[in-house]
Protein backbone atom coordinates (compact mmCIF):
# COMPACT_ATOMS: atom_id res chain seq x y z
CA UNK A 1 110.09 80.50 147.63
CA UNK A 2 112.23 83.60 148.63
CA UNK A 3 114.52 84.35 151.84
CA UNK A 4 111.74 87.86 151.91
CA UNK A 5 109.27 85.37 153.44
CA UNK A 6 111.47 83.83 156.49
CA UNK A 7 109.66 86.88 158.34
CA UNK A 8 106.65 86.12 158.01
CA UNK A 9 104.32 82.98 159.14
CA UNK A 10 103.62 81.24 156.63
CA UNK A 11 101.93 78.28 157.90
CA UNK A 12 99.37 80.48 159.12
CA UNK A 13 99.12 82.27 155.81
CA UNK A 14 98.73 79.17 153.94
CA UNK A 15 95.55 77.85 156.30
CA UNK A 16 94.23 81.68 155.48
CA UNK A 17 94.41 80.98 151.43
CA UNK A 18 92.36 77.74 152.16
CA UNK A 19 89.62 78.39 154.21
CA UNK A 20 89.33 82.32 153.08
CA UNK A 21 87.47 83.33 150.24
CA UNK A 22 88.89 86.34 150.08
CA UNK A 23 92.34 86.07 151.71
CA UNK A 24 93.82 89.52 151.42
CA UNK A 25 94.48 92.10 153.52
CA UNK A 26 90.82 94.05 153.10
CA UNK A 27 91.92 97.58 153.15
CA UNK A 28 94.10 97.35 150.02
CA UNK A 29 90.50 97.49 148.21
CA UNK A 30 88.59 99.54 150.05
CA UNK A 31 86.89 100.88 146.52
CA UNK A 32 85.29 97.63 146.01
CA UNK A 33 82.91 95.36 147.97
CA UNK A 34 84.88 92.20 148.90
CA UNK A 35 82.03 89.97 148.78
CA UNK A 36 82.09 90.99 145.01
CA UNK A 37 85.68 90.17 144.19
CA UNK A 38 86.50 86.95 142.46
CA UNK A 39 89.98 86.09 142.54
CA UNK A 40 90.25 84.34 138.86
CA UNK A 41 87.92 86.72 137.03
CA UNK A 42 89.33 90.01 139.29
CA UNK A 43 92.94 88.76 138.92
CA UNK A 44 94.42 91.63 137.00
CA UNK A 45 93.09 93.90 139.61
CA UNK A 46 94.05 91.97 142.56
CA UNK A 47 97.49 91.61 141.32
CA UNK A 48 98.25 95.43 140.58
CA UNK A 49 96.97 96.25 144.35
CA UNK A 50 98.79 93.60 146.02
CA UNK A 51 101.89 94.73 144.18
CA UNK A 52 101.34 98.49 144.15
CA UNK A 53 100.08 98.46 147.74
CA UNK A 54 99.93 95.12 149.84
CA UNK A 55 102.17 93.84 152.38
CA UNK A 56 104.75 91.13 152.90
CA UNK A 57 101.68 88.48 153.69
CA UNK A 58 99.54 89.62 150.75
CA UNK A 59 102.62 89.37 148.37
CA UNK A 60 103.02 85.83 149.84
CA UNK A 61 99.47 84.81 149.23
CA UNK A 62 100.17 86.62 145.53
CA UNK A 63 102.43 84.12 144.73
CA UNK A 64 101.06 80.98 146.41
CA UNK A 65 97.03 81.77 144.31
CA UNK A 66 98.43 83.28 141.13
CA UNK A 67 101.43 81.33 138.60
CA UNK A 68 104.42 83.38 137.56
CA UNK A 69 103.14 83.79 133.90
CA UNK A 70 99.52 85.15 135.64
CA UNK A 71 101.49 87.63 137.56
CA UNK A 72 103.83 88.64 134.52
CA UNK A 73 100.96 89.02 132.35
CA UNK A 74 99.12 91.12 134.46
CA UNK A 75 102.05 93.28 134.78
CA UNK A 76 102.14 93.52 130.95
CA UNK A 77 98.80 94.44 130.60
CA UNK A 78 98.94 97.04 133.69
CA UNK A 79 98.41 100.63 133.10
CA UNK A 80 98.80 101.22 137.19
CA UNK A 81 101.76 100.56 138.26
CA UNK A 82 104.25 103.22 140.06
CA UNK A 83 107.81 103.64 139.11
CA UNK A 84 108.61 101.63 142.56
CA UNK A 85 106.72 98.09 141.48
CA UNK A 86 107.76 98.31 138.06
CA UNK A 87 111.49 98.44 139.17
CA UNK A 88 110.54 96.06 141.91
CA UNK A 89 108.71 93.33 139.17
CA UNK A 90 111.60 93.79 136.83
CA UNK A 91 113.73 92.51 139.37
CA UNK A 92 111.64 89.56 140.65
CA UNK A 93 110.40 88.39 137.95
CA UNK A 94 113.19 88.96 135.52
CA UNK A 95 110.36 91.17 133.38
CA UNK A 96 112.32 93.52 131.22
CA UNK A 97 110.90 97.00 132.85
CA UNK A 98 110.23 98.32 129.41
CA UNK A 99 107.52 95.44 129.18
CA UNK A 100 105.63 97.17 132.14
CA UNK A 101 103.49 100.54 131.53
CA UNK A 102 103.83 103.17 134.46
CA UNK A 103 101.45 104.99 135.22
CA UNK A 104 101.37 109.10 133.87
CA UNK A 105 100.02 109.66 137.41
CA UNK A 106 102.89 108.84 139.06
CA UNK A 107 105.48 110.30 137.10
């Protein structure tokens, strides 16, 4: 993984992705019922909030629920994303930043 998580627990965050249904942090959607959200047929959304909004842990969990190509694909097809996450995503994931949309609402 990355140095960013030798601040976090991770062992602790790994026992929350299997016996959670729902293992992120719950305020990042507070316009949604949880008990509604599926992670595979959600993903798109999930992704852009975790990235646009989450925390250390939730970008963690990110990684360790979602593949790479998931994550750069719902970064492609984004239309939410702040200048911030889009120069953030370039970086990590070596995604060109002109291949990521950002949003006229925070421009």
């Amino acid at each position: 993984m990355s140095v960013y998580f030798n601040f976090i627990n991770t062992k602790q965050l790994d026992k929350q992705i299997e016996t959670s249904k729902f293992p992120f942090s719950q305020y990042l959607f507070w316009d949604a019922a949880i008990e509604k959200i599926d992670i595979q047929k959600n993903k798109r959304y999930i992704i852009e909030r975790v990235l646009t909004r989450g925390l250390l842990q939730d970008f963690y969990m990110l990684l360790k629920i979602y593949s790479t190509e998931e994550i750069k694909d719902a970064l492609k097809k984004s239309k939410e994303l702040d200048s911030k996450t889009v120069h953030f995503c370039s970086y990590y994931f070596n995604l060109p930043k002109s291949a990521m949309h950002v949003s006229s609402f925070y421009r």
